[in-house]
C-alpha atoms as a PDB file:
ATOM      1  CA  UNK A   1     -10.440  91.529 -49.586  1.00  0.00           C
ATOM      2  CA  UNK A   2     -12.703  89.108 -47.800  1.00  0.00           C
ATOM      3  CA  UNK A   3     -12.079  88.566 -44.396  1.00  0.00           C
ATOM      4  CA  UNK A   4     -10.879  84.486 -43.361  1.00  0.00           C
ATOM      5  CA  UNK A   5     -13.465  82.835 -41.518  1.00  0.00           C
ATOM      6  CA  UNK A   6     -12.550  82.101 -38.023  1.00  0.00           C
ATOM      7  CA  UNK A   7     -12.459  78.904 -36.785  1.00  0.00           C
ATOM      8  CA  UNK A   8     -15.531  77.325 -35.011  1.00  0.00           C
ATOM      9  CA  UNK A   9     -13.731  77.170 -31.595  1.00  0.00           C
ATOM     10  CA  UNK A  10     -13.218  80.662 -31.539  1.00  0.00           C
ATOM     11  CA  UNK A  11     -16.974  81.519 -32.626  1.00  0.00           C
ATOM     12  CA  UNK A  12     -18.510  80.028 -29.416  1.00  0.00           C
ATOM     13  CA  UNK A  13     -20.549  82.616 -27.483  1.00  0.00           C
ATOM     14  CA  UNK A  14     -19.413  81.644 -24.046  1.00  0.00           C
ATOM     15  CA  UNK A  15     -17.385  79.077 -22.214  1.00  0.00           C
ATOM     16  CA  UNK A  16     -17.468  77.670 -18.698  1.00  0.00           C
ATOM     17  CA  UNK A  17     -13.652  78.266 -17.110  1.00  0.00           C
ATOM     18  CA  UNK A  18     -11.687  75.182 -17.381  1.00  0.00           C
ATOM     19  CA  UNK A  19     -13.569  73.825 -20.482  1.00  0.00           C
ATOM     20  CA  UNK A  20     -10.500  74.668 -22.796  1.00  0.00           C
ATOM     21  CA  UNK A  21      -8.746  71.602 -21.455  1.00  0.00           C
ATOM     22  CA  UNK A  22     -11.670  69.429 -20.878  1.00  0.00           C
ATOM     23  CA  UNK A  23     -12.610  66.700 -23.782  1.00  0.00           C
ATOM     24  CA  UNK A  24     -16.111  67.876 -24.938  1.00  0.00           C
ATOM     25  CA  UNK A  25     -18.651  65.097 -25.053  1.00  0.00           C
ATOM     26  CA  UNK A  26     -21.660  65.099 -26.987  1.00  0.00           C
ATOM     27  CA  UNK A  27     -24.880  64.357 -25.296  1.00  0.00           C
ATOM     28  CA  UNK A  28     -25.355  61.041 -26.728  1.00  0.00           C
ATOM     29  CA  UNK A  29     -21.282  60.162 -25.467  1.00  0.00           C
ATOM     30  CA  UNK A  30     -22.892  61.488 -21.816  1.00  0.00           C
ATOM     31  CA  UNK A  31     -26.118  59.004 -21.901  1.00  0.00           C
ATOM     32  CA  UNK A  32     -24.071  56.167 -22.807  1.00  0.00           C
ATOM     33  CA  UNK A  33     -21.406  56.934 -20.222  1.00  0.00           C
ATOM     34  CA  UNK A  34     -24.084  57.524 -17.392  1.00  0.00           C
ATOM     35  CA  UNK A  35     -25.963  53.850 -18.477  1.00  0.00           C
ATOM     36  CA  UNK A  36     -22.388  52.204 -18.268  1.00  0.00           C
ATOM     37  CA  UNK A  37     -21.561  53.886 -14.793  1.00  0.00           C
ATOM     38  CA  UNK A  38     -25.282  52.202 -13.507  1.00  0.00           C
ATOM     39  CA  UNK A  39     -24.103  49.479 -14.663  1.00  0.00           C
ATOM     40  CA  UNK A  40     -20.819  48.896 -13.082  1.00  0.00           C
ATOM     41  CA  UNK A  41     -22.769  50.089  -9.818  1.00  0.00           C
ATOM     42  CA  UNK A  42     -25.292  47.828 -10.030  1.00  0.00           C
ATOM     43  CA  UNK A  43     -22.331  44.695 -10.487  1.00  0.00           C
ATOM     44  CA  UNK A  44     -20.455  46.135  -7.857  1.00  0.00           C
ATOM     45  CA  UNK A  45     -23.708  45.936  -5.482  1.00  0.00           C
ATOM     46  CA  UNK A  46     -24.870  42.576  -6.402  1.00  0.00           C
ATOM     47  CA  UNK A  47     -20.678  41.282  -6.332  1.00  0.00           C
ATOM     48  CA  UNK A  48     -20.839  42.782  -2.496  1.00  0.00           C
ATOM     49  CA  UNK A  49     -23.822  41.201  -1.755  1.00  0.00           C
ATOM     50  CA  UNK A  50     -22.425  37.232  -2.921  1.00  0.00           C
ATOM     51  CA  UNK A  51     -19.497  37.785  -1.193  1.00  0.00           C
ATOM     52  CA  UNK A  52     -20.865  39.494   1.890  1.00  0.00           C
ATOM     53  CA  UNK A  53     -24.360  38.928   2.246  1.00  0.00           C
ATOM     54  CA  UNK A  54     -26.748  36.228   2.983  1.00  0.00           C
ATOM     55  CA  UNK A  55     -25.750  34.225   6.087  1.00  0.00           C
ATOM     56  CA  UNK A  56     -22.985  36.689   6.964  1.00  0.00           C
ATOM     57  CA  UNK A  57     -20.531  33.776   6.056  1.00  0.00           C
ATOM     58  CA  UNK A  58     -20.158  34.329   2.489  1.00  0.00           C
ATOM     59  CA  UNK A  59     -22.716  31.732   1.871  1.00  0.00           C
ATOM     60  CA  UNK A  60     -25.823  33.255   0.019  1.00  0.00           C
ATOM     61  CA  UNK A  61     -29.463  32.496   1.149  1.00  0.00           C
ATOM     62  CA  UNK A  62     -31.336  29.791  -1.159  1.00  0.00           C
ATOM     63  CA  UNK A  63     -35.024  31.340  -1.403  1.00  0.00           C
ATOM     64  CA  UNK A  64     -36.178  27.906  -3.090  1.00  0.00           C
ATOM     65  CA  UNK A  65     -35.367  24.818  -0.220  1.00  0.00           C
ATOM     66  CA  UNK A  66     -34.075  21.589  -1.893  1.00  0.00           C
ATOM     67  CA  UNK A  67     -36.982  19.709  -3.847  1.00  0.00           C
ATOM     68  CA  UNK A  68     -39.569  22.203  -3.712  1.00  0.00           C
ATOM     69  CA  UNK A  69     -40.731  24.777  -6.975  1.00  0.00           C
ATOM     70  CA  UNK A  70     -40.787  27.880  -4.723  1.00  0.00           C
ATOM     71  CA  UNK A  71     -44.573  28.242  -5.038  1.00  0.00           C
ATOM     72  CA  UNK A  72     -47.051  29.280  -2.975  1.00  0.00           C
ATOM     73  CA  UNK A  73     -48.956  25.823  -2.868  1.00  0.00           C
ATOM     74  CA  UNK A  74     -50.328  24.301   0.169  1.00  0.00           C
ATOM     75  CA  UNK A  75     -48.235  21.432   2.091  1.00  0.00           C
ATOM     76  CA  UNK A  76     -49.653  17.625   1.247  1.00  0.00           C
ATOM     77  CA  UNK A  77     -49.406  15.474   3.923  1.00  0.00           C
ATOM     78  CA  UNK A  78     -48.583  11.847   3.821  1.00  0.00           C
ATOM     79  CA  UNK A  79     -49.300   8.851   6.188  1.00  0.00           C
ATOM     80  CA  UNK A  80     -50.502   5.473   6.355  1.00  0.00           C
ATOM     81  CA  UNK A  81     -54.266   5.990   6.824  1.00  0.00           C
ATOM     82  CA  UNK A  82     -57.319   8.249   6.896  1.00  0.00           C
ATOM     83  CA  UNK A  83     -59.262  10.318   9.662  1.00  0.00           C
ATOM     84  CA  UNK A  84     -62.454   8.607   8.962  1.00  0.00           C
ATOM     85  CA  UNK A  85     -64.037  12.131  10.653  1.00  0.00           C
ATOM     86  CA  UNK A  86     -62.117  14.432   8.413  1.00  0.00           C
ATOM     87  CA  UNK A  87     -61.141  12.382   5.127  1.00  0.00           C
ATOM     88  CA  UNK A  88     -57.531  13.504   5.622  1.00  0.00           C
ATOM     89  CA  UNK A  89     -54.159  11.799   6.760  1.00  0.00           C
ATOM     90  CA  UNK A  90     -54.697  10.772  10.307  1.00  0.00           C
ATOM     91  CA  UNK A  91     -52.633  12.707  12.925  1.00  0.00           C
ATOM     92  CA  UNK A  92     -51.148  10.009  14.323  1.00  0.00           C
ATOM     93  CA  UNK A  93     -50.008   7.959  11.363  1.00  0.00           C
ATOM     94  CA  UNK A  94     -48.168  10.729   9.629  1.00  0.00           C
ATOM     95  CA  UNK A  95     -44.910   9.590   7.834  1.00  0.00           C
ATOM     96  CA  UNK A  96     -43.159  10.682   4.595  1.00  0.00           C
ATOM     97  CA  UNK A  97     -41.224   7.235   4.187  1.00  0.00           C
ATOM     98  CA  UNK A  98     -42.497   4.363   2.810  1.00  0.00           C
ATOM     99  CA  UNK A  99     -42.159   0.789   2.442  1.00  0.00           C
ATOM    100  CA  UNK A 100     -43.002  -2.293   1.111  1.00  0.00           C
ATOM    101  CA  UNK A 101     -46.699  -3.412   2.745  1.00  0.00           C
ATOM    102  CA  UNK A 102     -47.469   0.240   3.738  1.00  0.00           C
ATOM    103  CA  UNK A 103     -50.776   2.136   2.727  1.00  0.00           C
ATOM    104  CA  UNK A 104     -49.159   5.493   1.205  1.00  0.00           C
ATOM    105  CA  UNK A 105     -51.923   7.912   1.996  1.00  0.00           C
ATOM    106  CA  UNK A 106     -51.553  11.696   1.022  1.00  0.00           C
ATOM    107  CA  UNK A 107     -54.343  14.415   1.480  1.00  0.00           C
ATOM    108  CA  UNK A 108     -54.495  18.395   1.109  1.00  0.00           C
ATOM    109  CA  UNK A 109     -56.075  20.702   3.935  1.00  0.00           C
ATOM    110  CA  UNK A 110     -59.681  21.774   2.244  1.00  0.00           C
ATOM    111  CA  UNK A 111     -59.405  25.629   1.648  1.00  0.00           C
ATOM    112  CA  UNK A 112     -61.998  26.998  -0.888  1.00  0.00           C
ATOM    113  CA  UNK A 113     -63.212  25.584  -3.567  1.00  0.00           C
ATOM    114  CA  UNK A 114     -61.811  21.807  -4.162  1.00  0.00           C
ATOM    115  CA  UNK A 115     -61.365  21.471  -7.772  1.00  0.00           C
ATOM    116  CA  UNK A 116     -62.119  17.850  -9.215  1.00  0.00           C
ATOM    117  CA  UNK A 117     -60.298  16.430 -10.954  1.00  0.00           C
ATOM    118  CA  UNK A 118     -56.842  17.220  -9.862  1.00  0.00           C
ATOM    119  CA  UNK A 119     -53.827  16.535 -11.750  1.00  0.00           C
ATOM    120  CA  UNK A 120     -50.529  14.959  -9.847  1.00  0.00           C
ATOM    121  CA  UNK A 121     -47.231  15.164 -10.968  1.00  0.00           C
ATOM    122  CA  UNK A 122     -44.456  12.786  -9.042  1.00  0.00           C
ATOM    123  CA  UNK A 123     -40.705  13.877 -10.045  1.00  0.00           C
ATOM    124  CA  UNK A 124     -37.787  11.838  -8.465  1.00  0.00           C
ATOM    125  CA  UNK A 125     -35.452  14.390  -6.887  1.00  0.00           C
ATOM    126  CA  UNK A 126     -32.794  11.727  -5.500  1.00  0.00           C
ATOM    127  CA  UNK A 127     -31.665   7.958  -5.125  1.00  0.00           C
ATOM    128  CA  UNK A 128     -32.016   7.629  -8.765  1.00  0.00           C
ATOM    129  CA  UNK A 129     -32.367   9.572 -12.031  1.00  0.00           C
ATOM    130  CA  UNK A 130     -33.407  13.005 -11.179  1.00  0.00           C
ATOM    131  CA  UNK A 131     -36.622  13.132 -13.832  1.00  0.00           C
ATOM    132  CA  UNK A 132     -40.390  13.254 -13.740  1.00  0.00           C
ATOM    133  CA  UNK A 133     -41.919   9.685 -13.316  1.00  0.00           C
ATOM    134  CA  UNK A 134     -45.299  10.665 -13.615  1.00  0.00           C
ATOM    135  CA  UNK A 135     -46.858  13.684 -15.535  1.00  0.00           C
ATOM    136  CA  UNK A 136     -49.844  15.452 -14.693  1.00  0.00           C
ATOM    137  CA  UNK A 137     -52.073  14.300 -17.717  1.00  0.00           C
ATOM    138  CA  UNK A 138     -54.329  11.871 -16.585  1.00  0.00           C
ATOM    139  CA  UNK A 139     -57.147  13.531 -14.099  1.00  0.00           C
ATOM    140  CA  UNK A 140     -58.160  11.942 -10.762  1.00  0.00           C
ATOM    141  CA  UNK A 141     -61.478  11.948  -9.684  1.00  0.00           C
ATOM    142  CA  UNK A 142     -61.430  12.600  -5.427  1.00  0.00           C
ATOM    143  CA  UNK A 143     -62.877   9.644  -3.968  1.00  0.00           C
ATOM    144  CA  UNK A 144     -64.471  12.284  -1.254  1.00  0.00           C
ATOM    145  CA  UNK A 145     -65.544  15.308  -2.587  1.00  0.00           C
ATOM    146  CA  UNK A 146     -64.897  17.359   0.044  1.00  0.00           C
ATOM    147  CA  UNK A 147     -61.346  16.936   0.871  1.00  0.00           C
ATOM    148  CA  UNK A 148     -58.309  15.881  -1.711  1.00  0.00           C
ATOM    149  CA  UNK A 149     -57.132  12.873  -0.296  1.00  0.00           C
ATOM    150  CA  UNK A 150     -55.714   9.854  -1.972  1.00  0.00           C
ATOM    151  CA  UNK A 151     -54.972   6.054  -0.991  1.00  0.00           C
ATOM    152  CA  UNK A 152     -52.512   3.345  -3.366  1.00  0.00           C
ATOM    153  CA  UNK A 153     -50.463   0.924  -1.898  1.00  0.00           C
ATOM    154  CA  UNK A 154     -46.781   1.512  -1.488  1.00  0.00           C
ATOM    155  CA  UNK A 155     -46.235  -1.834  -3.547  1.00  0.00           C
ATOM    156  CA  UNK A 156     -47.488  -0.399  -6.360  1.00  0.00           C
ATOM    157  CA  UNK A 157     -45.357   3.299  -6.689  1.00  0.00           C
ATOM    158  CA  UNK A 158     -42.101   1.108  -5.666  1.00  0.00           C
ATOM    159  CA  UNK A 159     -42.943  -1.016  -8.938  1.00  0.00           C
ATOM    160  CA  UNK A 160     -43.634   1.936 -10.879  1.00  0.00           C
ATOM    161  CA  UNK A 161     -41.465   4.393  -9.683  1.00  0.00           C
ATOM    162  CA  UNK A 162     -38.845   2.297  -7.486  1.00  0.00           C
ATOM    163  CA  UNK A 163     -37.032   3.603  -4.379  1.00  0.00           C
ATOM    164  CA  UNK A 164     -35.617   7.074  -4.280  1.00  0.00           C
ATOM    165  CA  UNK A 165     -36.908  10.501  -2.598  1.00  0.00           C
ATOM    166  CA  UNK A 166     -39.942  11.939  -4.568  1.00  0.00           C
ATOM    167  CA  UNK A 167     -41.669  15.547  -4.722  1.00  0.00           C
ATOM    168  CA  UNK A 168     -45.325  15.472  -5.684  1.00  0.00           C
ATOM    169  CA  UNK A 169     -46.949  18.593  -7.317  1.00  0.00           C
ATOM    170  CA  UNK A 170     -51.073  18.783  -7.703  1.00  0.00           C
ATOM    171  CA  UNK A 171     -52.687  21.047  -9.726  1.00  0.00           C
ATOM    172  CA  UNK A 172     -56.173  21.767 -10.578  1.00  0.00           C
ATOM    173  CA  UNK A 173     -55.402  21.956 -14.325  1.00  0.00           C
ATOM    174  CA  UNK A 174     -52.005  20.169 -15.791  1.00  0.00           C
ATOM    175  CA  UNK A 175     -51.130  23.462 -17.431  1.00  0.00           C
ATOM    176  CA  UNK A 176     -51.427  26.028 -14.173  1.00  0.00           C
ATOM    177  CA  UNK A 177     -49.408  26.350 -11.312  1.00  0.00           C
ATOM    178  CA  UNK A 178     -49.380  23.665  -8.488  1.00  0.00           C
ATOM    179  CA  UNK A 179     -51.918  24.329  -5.947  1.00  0.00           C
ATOM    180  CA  UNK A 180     -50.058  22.432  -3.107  1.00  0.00           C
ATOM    181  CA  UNK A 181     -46.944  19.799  -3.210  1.00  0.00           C
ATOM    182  CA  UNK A 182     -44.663  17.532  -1.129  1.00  0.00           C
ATOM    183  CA  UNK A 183     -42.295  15.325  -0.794  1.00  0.00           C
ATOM    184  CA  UNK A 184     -42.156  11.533   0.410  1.00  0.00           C
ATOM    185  CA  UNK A 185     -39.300   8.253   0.066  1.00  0.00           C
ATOM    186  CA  UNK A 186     -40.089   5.270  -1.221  1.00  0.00           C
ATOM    187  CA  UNK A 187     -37.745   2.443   0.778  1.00  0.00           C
ATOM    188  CA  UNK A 188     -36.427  -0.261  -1.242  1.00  0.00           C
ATOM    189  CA  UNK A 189     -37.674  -3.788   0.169  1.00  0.00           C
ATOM    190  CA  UNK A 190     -35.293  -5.776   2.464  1.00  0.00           C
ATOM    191  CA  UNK A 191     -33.035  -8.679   0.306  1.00  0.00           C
ATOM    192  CA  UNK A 192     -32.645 -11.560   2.540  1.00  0.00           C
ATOM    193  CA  UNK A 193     -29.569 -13.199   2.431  1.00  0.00           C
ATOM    194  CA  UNK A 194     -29.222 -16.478   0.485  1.00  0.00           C
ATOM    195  CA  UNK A 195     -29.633 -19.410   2.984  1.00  0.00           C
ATOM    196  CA  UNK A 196     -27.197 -22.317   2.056  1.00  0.00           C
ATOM    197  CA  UNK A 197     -28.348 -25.477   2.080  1.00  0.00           C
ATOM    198  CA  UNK A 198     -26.194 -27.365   5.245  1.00  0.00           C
ATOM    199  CA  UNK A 199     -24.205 -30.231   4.538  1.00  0.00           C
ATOM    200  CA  UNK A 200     -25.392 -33.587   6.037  1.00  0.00           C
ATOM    201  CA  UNK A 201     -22.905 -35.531   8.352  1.00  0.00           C
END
């Protein structure tokens, strides 16, 4: 008479005590297990860290400040005229607001090699529609080689561009990253108020 085959449980060579109770797992059920363990860890963390981190007030740190790309670019400068020794905005007529009859000067400190053309990109980041109002496709030639430093008079960006706050990007090629930006206001002109006519006795 042929002897029954045993079941499979009772063929295993050797158990660890306790596993008769425990639900076995195959590796595969393990890996998948461990990834979603990581991953409730890793939530957990970065849920601790909005709540609790950053200023220590529940508010979390903004890396990127308001109006600027996050880049490494250089800082331009703006003012109302030019160093006539150094080709860049004078010291003393620095300003980031314009209006109506002003110069608006901007120039970048020379480091390097001063690519020309460069290519500058004006985006309106408030008063206004929040868009691009000028893309970086048509190059400018650097009236001074040696320095990137621009003149236009503010009559002429408030008709283009009208009055809001701006952020200006330049690049040395349209499709590469900016190689320095910043960010000026363009002041609407004062309106007058209507003068009636006065009655005659």
């Amino acid at each position: 008479m042929r002897q029954r085959l045993r079941p499979f449980r009772d063929r295993v060579m050797a158990r660890r005590p306790g596993d008769e109770d425990s639900l076995p797992l195959s590796p595969r059920a393990r890996r998948i297990g461990g990834w979603i363990a990581a991953a409730v860890l890793i939530g957990g963390i970065a849920l601790a860290f909005r709540l609790l981190g950053g200023n220590g007030d529940g508010t979390v740190v903004d890396p990127t400040p308001s109006g600027s790309t996050g880049s490494s670019a250089q800082t331009v400068t703006f003012g109302t005229a030019l160093d006539a020794t150094t080709g860049e905005v004078a010291a003393d007529a620095q300003t980031s607001r314009f209006a109506d009859g002003d110069l608006f000067v901007y120039s970048v400190p020379p480091t390097g090699v001063i690519p020309d053309p460069v290519f500058v990109e004006v985006r309106r980041t408030g008063g206004g529609t929040v868009e691009t109002v000028q893309a970086p496709v048509g190059e400018q030639d650097l009236p001074d080689p040696t320095v990137i430093a621009f003149t236009v008079p503010t009559a002429l960006l408030l008709a283009d561009f009208g009055p809001g706050e701006y952020l200006m990007l330049i690049y040395a090629a349209p499709t590469g990253d900016p190689i320095a930006e910043g960010t000026f206001e363009l002041v609407a002109p004062l309106v007058s108020p209507a003068v009636s006519p006065s009655s005659s006795p």
